[in-house]
PDB file of N, CA and C in Angstrom:
ATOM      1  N   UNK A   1      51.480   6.754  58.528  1.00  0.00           N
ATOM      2  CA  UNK A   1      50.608   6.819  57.373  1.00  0.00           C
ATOM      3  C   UNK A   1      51.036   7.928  56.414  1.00  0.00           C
ATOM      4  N   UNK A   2      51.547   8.854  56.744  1.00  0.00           N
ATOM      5  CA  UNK A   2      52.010   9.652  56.392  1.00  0.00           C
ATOM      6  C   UNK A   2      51.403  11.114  56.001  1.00  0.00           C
ATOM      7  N   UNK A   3      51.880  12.019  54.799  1.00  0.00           N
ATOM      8  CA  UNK A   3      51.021  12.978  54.783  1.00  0.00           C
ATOM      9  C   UNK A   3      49.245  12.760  53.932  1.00  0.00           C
ATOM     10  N   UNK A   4      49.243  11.527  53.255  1.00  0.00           N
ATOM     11  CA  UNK A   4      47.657  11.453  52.616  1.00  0.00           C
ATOM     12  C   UNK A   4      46.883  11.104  54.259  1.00  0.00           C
ATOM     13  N   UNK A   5      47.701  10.138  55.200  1.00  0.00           N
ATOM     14  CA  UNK A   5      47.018  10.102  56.422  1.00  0.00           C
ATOM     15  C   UNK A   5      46.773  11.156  57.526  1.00  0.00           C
ATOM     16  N   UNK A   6      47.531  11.706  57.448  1.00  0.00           N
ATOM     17  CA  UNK A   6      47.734  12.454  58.117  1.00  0.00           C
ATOM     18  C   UNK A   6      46.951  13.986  57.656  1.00  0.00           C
ATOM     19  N   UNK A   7      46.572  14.223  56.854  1.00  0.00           N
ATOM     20  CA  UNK A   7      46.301  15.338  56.055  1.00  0.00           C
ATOM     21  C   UNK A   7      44.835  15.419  55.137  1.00  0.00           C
ATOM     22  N   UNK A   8      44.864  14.396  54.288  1.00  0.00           N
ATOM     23  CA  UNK A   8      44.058  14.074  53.386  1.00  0.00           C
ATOM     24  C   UNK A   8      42.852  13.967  53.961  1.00  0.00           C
ATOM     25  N   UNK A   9      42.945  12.709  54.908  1.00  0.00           N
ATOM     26  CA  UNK A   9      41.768  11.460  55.576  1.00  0.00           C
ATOM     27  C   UNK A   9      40.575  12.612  56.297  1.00  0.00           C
ATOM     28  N   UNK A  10      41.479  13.611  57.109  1.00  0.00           N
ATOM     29  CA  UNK A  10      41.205  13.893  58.720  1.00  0.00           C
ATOM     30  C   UNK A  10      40.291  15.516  57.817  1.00  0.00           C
ATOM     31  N   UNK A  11      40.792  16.130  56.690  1.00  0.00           N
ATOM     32  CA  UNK A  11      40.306  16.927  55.984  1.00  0.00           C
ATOM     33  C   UNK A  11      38.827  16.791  55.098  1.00  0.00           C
ATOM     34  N   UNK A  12      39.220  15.296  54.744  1.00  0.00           N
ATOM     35  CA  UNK A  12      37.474  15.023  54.048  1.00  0.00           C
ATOM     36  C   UNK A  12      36.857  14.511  55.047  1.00  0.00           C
ATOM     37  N   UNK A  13      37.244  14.004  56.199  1.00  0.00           N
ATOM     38  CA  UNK A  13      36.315  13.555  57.174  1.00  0.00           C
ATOM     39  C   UNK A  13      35.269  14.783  57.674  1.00  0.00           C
ATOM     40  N   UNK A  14      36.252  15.580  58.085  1.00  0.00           N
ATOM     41  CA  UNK A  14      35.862  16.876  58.420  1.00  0.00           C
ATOM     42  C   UNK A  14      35.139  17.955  57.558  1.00  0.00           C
ATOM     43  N   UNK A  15      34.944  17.487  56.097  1.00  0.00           N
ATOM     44  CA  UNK A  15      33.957  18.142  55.010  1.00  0.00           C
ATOM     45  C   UNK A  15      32.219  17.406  55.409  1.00  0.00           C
ATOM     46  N   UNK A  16      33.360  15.882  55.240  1.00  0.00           N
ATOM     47  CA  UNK A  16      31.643  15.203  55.498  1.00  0.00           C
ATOM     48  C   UNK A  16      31.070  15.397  56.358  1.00  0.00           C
ATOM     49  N   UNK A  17      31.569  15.528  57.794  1.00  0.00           N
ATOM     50  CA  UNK A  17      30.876  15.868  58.942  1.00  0.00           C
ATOM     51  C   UNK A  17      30.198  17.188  59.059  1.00  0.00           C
ATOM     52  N   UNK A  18      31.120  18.489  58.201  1.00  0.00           N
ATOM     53  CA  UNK A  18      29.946  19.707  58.082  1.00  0.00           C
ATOM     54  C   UNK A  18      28.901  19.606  56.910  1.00  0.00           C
ATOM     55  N   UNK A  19      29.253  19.145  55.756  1.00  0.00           N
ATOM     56  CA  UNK A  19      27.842  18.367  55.191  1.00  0.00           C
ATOM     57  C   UNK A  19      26.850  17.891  55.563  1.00  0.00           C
ATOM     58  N   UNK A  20      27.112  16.984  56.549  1.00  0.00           N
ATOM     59  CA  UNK A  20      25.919  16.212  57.034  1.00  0.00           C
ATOM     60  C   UNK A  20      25.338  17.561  58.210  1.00  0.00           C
ATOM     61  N   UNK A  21      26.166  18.204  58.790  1.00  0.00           N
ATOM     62  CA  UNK A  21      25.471  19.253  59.512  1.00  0.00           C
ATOM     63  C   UNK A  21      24.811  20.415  59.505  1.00  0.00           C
ATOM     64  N   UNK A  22      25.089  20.969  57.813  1.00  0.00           N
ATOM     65  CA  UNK A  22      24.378  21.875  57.103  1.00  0.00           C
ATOM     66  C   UNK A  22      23.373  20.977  56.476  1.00  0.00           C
ATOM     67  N   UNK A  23      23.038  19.582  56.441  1.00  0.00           N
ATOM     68  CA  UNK A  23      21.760  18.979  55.882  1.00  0.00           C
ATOM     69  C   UNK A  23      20.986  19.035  56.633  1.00  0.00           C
ATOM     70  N   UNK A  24      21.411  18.388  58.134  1.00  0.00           N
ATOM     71  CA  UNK A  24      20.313  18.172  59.343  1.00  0.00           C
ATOM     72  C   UNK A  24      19.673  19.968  59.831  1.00  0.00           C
ATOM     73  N   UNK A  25      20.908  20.725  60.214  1.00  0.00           N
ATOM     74  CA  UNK A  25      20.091  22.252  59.790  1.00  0.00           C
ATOM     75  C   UNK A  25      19.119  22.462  58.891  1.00  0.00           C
ATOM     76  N   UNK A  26      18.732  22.123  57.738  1.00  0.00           N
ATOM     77  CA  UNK A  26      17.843  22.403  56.833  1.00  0.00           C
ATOM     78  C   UNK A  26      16.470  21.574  57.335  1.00  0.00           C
ATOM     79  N   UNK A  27      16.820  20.387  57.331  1.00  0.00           N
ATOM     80  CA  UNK A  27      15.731  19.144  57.778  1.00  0.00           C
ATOM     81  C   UNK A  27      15.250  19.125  58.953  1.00  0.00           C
ATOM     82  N   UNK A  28      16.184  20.527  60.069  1.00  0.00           N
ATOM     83  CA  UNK A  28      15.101  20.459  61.336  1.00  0.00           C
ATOM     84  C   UNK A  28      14.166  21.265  61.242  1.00  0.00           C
ATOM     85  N   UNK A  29      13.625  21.836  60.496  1.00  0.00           N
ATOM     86  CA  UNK A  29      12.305  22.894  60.355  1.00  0.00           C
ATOM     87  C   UNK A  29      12.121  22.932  58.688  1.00  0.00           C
ATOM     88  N   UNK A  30      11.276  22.025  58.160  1.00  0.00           N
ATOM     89  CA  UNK A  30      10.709  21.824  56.930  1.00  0.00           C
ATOM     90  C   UNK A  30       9.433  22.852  56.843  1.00  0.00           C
ATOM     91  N   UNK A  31       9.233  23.327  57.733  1.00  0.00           N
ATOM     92  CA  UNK A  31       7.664  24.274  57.460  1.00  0.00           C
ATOM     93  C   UNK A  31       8.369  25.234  57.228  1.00  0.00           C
ATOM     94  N   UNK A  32       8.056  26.223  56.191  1.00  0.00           N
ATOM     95  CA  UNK A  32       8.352  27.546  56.549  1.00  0.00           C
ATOM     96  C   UNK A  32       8.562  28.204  55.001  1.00  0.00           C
ATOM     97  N   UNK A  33       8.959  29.255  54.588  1.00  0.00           N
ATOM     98  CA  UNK A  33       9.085  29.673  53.143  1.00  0.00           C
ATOM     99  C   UNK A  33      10.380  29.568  52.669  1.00  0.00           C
ATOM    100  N   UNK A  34      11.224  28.724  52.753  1.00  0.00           N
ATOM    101  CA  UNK A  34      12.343  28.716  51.783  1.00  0.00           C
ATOM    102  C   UNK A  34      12.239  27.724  50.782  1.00  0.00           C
ATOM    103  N   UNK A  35      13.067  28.020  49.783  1.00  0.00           N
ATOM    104  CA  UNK A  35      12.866  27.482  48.763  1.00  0.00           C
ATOM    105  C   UNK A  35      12.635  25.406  48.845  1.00  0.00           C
ATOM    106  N   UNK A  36      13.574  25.418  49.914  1.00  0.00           N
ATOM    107  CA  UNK A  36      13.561  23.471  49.798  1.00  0.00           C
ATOM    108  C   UNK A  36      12.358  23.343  50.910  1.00  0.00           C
ATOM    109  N   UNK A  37      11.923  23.985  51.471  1.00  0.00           N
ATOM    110  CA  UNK A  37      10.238  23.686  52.352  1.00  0.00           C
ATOM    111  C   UNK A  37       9.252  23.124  51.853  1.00  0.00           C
ATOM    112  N   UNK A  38       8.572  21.811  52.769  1.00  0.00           N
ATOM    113  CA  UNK A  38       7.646  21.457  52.085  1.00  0.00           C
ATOM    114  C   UNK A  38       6.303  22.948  51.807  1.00  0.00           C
ATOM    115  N   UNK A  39       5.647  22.700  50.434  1.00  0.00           N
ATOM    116  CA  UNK A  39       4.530  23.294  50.429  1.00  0.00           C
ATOM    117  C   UNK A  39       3.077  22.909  50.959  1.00  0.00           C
ATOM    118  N   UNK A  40       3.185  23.091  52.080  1.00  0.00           N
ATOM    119  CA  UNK A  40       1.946  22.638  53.097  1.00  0.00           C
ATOM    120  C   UNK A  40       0.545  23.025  51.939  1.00  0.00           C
ATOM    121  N   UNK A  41       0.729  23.762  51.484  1.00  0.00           N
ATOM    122  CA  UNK A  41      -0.752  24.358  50.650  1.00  0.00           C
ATOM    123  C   UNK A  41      -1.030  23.444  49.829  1.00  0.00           C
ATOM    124  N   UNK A  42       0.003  23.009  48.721  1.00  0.00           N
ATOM    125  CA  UNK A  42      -0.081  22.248  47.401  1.00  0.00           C
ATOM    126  C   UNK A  42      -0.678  20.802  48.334  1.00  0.00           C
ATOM    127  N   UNK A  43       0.228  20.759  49.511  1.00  0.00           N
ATOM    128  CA  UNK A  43      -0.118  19.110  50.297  1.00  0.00           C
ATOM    129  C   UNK A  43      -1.455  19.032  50.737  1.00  0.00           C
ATOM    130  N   UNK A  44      -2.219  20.375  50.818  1.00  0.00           N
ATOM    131  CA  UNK A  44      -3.584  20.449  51.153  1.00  0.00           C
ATOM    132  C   UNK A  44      -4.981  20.290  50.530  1.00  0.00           C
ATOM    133  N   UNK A  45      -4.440  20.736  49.597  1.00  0.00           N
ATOM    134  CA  UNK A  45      -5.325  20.876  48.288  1.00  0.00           C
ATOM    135  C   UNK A  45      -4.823  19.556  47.624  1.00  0.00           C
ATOM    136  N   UNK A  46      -4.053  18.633  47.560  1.00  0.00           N
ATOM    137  CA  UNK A  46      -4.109  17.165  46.429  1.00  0.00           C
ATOM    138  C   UNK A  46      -5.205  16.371  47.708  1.00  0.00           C
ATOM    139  N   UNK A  47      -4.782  16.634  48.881  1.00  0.00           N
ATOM    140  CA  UNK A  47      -6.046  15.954  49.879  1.00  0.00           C
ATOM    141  C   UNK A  47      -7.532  16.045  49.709  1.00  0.00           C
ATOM    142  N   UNK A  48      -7.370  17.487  49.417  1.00  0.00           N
ATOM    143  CA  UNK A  48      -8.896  18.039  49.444  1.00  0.00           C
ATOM    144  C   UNK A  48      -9.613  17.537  48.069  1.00  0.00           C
ATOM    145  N   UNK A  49      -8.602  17.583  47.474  1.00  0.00           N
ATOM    146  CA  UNK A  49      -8.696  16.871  45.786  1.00  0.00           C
ATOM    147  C   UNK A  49      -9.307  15.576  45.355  1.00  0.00           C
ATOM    148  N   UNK A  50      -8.340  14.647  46.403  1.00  0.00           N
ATOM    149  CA  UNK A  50      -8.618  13.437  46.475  1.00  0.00           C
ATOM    150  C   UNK A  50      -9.946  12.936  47.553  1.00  0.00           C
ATOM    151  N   UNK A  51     -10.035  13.655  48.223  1.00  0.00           N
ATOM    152  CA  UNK A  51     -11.426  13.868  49.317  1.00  0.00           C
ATOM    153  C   UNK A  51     -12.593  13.730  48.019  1.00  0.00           C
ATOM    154  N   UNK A  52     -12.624  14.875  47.292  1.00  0.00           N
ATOM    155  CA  UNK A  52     -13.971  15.235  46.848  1.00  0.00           C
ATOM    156  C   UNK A  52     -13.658  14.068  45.407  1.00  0.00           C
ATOM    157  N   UNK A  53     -12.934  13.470  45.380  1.00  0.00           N
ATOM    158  CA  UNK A  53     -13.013  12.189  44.099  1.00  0.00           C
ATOM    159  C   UNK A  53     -13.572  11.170  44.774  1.00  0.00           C
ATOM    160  N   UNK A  54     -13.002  11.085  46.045  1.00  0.00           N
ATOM    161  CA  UNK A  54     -13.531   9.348  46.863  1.00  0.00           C
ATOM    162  C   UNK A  54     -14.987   9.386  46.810  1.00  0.00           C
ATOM    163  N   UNK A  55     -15.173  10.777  47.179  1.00  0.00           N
ATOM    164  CA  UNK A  55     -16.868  11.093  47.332  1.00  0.00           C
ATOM    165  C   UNK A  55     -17.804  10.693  46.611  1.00  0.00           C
ATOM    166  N   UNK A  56     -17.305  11.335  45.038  1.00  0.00           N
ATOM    167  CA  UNK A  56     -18.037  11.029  43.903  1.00  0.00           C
ATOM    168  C   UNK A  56     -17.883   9.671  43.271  1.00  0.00           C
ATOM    169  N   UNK A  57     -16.359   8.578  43.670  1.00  0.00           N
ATOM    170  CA  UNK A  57     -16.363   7.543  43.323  1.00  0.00           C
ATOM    171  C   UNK A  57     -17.372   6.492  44.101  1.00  0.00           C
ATOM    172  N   UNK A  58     -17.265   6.683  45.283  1.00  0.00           N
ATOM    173  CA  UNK A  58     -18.245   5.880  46.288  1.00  0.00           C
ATOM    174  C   UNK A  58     -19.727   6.486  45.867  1.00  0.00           C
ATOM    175  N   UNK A  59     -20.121   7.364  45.409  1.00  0.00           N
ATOM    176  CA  UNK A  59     -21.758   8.001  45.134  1.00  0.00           C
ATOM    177  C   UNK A  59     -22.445   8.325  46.035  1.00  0.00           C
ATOM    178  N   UNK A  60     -21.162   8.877  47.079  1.00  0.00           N
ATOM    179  CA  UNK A  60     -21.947   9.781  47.979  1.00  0.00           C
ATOM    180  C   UNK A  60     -22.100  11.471  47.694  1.00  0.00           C
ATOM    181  N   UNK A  61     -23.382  11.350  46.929  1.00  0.00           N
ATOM    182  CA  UNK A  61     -23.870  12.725  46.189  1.00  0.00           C
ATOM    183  C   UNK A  61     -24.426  13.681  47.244  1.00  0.00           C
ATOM    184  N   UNK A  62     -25.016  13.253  48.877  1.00  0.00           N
ATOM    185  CA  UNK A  62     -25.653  13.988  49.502  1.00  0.00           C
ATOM    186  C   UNK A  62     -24.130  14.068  50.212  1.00  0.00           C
ATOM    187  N   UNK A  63     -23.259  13.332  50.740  1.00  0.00           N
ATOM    188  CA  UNK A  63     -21.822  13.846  51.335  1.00  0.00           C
ATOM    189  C   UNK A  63     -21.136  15.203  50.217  1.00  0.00           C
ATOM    190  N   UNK A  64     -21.487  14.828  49.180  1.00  0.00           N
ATOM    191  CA  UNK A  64     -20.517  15.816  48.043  1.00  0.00           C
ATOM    192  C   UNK A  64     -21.266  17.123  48.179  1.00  0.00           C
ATOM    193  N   UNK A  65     -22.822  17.600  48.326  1.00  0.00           N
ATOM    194  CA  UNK A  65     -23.522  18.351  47.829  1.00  0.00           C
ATOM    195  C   UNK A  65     -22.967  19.430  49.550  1.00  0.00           C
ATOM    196  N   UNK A  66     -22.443  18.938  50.488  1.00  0.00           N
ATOM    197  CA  UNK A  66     -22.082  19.934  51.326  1.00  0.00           C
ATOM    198  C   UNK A  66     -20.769  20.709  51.121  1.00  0.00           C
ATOM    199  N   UNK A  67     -20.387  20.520  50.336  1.00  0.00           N
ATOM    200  CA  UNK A  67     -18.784  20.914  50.001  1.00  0.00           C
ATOM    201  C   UNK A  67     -18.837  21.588  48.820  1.00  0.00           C
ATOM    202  N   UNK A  68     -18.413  22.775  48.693  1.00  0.00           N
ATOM    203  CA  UNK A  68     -18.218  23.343  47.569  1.00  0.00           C
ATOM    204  C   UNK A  68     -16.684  24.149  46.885  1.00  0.00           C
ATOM    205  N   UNK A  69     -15.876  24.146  45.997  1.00  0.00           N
ATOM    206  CA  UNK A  69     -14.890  24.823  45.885  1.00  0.00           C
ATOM    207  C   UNK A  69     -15.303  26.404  46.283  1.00  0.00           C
ATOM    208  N   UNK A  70     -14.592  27.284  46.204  1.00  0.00           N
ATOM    209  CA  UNK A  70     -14.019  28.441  46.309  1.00  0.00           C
ATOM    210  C   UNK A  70     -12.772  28.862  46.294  1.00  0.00           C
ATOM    211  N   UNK A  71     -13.228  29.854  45.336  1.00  0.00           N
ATOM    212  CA  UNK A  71     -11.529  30.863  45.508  1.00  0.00           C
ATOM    213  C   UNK A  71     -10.735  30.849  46.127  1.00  0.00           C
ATOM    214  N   UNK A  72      -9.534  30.702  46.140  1.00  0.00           N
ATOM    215  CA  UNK A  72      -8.565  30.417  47.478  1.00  0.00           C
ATOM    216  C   UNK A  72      -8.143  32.149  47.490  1.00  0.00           C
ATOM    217  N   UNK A  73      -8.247  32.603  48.739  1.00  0.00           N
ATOM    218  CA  UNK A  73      -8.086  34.184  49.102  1.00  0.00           C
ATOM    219  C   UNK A  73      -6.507  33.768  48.324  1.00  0.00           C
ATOM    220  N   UNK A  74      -5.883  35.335  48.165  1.00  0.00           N
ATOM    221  CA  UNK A  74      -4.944  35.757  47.291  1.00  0.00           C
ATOM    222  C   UNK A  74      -3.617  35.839  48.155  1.00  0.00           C
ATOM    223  N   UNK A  75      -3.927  36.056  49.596  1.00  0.00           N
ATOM    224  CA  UNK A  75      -2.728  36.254  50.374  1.00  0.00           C
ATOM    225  C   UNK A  75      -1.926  34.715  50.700  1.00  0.00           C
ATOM    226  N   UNK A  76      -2.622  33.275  50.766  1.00  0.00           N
ATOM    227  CA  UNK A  76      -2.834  32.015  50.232  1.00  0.00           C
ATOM    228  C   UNK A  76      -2.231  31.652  49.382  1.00  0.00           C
ATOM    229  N   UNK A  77      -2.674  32.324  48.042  1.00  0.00           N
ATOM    230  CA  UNK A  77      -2.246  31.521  47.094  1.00  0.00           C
ATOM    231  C   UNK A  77      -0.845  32.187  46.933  1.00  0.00           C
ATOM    232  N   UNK A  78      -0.605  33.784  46.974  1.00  0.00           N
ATOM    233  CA  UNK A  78       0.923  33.972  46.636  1.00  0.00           C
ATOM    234  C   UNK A  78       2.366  33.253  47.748  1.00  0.00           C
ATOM    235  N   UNK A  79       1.707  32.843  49.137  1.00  0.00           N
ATOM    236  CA  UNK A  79       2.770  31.914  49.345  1.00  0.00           C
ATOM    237  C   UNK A  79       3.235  30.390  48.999  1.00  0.00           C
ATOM    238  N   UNK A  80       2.341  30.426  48.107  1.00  0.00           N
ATOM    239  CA  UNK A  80       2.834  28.698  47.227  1.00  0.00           C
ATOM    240  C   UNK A  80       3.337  29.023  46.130  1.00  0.00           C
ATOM    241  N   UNK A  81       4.483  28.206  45.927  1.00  0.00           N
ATOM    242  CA  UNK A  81       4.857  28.364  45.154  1.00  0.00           C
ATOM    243  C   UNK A  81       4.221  27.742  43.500  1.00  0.00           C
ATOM    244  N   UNK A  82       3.211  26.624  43.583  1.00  0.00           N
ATOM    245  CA  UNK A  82       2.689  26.468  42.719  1.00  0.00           C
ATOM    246  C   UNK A  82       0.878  27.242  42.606  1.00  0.00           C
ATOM    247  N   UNK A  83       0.843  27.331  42.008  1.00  0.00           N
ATOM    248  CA  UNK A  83      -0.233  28.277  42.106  1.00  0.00           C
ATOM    249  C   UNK A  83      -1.890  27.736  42.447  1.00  0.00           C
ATOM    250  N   UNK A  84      -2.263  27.684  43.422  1.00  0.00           N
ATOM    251  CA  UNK A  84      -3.548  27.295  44.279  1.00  0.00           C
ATOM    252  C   UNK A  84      -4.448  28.059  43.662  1.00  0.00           C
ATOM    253  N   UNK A  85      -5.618  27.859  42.983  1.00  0.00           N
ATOM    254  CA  UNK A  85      -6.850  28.885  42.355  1.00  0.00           C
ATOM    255  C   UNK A  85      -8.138  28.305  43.708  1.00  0.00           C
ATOM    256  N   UNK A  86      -8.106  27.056  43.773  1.00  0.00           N
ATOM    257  CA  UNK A  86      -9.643  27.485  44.881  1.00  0.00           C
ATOM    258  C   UNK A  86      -9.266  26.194  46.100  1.00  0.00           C
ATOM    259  N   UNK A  87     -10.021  26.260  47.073  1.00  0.00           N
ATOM    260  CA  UNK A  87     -10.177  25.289  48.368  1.00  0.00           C
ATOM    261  C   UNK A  87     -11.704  24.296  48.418  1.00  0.00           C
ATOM    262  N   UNK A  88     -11.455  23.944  49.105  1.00  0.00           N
ATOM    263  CA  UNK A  88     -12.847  23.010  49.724  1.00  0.00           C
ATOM    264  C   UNK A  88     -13.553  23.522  50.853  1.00  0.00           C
ATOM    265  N   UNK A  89     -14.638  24.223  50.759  1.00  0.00           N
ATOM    266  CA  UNK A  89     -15.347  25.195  52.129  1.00  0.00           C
ATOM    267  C   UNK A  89     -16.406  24.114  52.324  1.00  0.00           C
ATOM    268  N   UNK A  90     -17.190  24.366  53.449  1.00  0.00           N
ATOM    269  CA  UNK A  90     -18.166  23.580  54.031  1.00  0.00           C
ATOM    270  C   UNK A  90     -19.250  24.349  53.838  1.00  0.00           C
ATOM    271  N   UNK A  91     -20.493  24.189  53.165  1.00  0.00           N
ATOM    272  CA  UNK A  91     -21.642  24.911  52.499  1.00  0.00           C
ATOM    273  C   UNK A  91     -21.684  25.313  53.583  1.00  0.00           C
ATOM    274  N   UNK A  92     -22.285  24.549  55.231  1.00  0.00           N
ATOM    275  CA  UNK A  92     -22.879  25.187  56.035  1.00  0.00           C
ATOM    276  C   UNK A  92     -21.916  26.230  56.692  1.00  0.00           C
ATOM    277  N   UNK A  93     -21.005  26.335  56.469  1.00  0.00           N
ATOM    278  CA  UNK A  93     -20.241  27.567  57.099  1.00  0.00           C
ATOM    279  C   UNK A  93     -19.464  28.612  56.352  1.00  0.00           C
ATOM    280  N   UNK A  94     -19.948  28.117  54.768  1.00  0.00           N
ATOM    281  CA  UNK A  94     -19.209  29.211  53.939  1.00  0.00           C
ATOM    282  C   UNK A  94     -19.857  30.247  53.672  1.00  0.00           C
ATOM    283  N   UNK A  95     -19.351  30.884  53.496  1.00  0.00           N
ATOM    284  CA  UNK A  95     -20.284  32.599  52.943  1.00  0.00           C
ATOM    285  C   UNK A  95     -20.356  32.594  51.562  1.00  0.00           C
ATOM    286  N   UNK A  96     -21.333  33.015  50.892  1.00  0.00           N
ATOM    287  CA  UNK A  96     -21.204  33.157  49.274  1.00  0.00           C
ATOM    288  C   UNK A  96     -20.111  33.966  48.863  1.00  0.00           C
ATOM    289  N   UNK A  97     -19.281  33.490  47.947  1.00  0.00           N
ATOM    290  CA  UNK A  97     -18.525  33.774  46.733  1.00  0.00           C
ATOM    291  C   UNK A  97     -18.944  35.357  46.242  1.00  0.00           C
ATOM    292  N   UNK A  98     -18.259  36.421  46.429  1.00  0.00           N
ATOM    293  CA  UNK A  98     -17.976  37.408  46.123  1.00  0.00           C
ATOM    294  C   UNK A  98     -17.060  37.432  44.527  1.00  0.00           C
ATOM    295  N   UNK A  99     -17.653  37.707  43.482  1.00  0.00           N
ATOM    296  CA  UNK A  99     -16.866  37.796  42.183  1.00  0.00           C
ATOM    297  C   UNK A  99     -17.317  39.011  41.723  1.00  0.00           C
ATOM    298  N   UNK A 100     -16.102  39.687  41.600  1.00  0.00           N
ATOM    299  CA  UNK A 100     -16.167  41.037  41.241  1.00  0.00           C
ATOM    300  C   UNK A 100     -17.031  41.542  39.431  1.00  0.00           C
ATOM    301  N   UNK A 101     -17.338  42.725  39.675  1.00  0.00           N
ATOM    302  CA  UNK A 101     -18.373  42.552  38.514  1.00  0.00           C
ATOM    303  C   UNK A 101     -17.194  42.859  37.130  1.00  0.00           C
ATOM    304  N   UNK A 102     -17.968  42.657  35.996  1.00  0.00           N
ATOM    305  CA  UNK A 102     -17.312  42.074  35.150  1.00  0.00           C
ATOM    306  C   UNK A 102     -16.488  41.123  34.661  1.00  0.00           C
ATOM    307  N   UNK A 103     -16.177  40.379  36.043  1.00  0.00           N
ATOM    308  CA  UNK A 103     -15.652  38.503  35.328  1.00  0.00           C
ATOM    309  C   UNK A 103     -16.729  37.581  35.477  1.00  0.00           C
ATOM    310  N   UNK A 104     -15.902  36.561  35.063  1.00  0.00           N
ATOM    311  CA  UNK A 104     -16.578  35.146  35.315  1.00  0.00           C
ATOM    312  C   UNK A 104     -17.036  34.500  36.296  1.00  0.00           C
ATOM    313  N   UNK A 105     -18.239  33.897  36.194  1.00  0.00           N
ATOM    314  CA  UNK A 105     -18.628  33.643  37.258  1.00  0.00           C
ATOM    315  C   UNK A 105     -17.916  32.635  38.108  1.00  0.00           C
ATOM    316  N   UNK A 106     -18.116  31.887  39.689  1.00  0.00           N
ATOM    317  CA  UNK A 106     -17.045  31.170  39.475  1.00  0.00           C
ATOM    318  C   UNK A 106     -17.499  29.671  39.085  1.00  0.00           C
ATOM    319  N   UNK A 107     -18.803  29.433  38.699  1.00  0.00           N
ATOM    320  CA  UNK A 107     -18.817  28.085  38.351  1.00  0.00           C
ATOM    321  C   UNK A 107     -18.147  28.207  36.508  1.00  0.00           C
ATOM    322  N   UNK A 108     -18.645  29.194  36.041  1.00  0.00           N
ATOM    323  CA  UNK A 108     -17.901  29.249  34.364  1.00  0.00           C
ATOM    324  C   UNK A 108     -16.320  28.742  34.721  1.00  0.00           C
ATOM    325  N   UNK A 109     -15.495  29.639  36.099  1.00  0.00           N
ATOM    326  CA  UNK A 109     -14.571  29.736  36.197  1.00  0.00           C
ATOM    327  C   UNK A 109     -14.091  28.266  36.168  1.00  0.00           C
ATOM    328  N   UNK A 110     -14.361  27.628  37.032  1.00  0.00           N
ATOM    329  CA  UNK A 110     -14.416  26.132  37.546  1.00  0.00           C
ATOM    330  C   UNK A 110     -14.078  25.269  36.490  1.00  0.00           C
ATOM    331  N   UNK A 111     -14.943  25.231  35.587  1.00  0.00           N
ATOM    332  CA  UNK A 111     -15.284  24.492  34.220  1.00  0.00           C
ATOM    333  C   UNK A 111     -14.098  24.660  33.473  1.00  0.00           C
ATOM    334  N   UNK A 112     -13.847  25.945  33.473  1.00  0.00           N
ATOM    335  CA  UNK A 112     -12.355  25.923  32.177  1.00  0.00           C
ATOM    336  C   UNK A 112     -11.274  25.627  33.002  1.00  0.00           C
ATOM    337  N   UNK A 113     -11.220  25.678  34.501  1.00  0.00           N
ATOM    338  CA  UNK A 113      -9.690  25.218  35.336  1.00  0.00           C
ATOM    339  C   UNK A 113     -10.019  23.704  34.898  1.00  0.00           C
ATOM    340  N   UNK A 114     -10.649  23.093  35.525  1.00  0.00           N
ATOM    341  CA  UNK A 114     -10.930  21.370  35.687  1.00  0.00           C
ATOM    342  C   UNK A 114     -11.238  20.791  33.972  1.00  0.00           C
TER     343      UNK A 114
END
């Protein structure tokens, strides 16, 4: 075959094969903070999102009235990379909303995000 066979073939074979092995390295642990990781947070919150729409589309107003947003704590939101402002808490187990004095309250707050 000569030197493209001999040389060429056995050289890109051997690119593709560490390609594909620096891909599967990346793709065996998708959780975690590097840049190509899924964002478990953002994936949490379009759920929680879509939760509290089904709610209000079906007119379940006494299912909706137990759920309330809140602030998403700050240590939370700085590991996403897109920026998370509040969660979905469960009335009966949430604690009231602490808003520091001189801002907005957080239902004002609410109103100008949404």
């Amino acid at each position: 075959m000569g030197w493209f066979g001999s040389m060429t073939i056995p050289i890109l074979i051997g690119l593709a094969l560490m390609g594909i092995d620096a891909i599967s390295n990346e793709l065996e642990n998708p959780f975690g903070d590097d840049a190509n990781d899924l964002d478990l947070l953002e994936l949490i919150h379009n759920l929680e999102s879509e939760a509290m729409e089904i709610l209000s589309l079906c007119g379940d107003e006494r299912g909706k009235a137990r759920f309330a947003w809140r602030k998403m704590p700050r240590f939370y939101d700085e590991t996403s990379p897109k920026p998370i402002r509040k969660q979905v808490v469960l009335l009966e187990f949430a604690s009231e909303e602490v808003v520091p004095s001189g801002s907005v309250t957080p239902a004002s707050s609410d109103a100008e995000e949404e």
